[in-house]
Protein backbone atom coordinates (compact mmCIF):
# COMPACT_ATOMS: atom_id res chain seq x y z
CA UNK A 1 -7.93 37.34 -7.00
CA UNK A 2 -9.87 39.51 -9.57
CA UNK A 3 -6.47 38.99 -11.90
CA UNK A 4 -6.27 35.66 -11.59
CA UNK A 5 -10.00 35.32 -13.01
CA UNK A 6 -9.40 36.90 -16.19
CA UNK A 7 -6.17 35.32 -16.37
CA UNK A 8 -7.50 31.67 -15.34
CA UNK A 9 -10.12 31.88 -18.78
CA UNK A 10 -6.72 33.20 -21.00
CA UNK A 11 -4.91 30.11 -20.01
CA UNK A 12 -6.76 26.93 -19.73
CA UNK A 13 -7.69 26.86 -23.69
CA UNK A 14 -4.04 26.15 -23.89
CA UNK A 15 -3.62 23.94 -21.08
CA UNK A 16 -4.45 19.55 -21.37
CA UNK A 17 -8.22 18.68 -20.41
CA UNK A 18 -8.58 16.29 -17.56
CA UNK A 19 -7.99 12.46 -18.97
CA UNK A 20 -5.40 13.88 -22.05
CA UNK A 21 -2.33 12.12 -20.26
CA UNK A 22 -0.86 9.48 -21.74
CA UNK A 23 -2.98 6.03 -21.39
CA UNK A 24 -2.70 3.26 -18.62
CA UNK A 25 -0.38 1.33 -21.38
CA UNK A 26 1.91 4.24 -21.56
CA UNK A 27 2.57 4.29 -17.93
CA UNK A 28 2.90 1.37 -17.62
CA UNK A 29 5.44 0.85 -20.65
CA UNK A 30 7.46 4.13 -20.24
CA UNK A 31 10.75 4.05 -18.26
CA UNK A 32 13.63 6.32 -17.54
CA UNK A 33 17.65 6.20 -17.09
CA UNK A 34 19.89 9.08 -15.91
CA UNK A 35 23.65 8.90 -15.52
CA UNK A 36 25.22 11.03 -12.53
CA UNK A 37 29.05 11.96 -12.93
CA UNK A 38 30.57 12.57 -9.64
CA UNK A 39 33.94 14.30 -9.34
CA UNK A 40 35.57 13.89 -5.96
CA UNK A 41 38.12 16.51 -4.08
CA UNK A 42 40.78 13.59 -5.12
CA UNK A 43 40.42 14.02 -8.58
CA UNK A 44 38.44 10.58 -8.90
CA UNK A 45 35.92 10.20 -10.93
CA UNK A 46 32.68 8.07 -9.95
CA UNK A 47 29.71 7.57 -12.14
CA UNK A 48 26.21 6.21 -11.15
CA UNK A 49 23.20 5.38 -12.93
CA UNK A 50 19.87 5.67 -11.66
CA UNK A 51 16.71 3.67 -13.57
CA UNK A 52 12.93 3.62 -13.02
CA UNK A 53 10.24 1.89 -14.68
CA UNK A 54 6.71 3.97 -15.58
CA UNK A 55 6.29 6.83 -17.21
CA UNK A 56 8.76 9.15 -15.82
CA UNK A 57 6.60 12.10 -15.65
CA UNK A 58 3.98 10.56 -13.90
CA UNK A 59 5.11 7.39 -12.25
CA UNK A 60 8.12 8.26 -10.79
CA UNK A 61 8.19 11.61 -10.35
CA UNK A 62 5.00 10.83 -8.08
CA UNK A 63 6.94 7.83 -6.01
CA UNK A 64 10.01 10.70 -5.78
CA UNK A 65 7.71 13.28 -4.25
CA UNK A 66 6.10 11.28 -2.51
CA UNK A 67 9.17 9.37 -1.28
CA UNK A 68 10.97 12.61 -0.09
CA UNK A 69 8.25 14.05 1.74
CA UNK A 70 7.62 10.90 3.82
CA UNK A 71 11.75 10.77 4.09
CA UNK A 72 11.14 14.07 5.75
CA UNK A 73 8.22 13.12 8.05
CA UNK A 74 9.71 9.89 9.54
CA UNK A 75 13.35 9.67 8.99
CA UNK A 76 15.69 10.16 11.98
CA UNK A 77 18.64 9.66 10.37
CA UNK A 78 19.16 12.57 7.78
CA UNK A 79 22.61 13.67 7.12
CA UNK A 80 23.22 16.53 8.93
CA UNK A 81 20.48 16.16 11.54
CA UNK A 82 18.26 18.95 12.67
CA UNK A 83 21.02 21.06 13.14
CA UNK A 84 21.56 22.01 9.51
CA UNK A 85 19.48 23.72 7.08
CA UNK A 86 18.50 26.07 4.61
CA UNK A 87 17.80 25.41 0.64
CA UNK A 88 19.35 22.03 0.04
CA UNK A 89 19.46 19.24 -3.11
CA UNK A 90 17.49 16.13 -1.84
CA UNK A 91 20.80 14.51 -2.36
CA UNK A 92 22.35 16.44 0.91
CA UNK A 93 19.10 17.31 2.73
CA UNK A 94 17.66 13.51 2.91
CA UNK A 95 21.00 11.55 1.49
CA UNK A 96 20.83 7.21 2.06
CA UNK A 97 17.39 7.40 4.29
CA UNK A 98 15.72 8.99 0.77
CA UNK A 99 17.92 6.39 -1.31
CA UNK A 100 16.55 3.07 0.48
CA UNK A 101 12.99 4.48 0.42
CA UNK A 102 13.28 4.76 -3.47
CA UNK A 103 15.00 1.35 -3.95
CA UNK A 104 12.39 -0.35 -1.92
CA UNK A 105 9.60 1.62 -4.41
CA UNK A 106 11.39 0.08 -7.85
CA UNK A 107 13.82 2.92 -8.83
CA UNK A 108 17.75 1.24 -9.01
CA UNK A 109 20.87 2.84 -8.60
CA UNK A 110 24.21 1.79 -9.75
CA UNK A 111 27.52 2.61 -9.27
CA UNK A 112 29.04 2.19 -12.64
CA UNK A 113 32.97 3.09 -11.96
């Protein structure tokens, strides 16, 4: 802790002050839209798009976090169960339970092909 002192006062000159974040408008107005190419063991091709409305680095990140965790806490239904683990994508760790919790808080996805 007697580094991270020193270090703390070195830093937060270059770091944003509390209230420089983009304004309530911004938020509000921002959006986001990602496309996800999937290519199967078949040799298919499927491609999805996923779409949220806010600011993406505040609003939906947030509703994404916040989303997965309580995915996590309540969900009985993950994909593998309790009887897999380790360091897994949200994708395989939480799968469709994780997907219906962010449809029902605004963020679409689409298959496309």
């Amino acid at each position: 802790m007697i580094i991270a002192t020193p270090l703390r006062y070195l830093v937060r000159p270059f770091l944003p002050k509390p209230g420089d974040g983009p304004s309530k408008e911004a938020r509000d107005n921002g959006w986001f839209r990602g496309l996800f190419v999937a290519n199967l063991e078949d040799g298919t091709e499927k491609r999805f798009e996923i779409f949220g409305s806010g600011d993406p680095g505040y609003k939906s990140t947030s509703k994404m976090v916040c989303e997965s965790a309580l995915t996590l806490a309540f969900s009985e239904d993950l994909p593998f169960g309790s009887e897999f683990g380790g360091v897994l994508t949200s994708a395989v760790g939480l799968g469709d339970p994780l997907i219906s919790r962010l449809m029902k808080a605004g963020i679409t996805f689409e298959e496309l092909s």
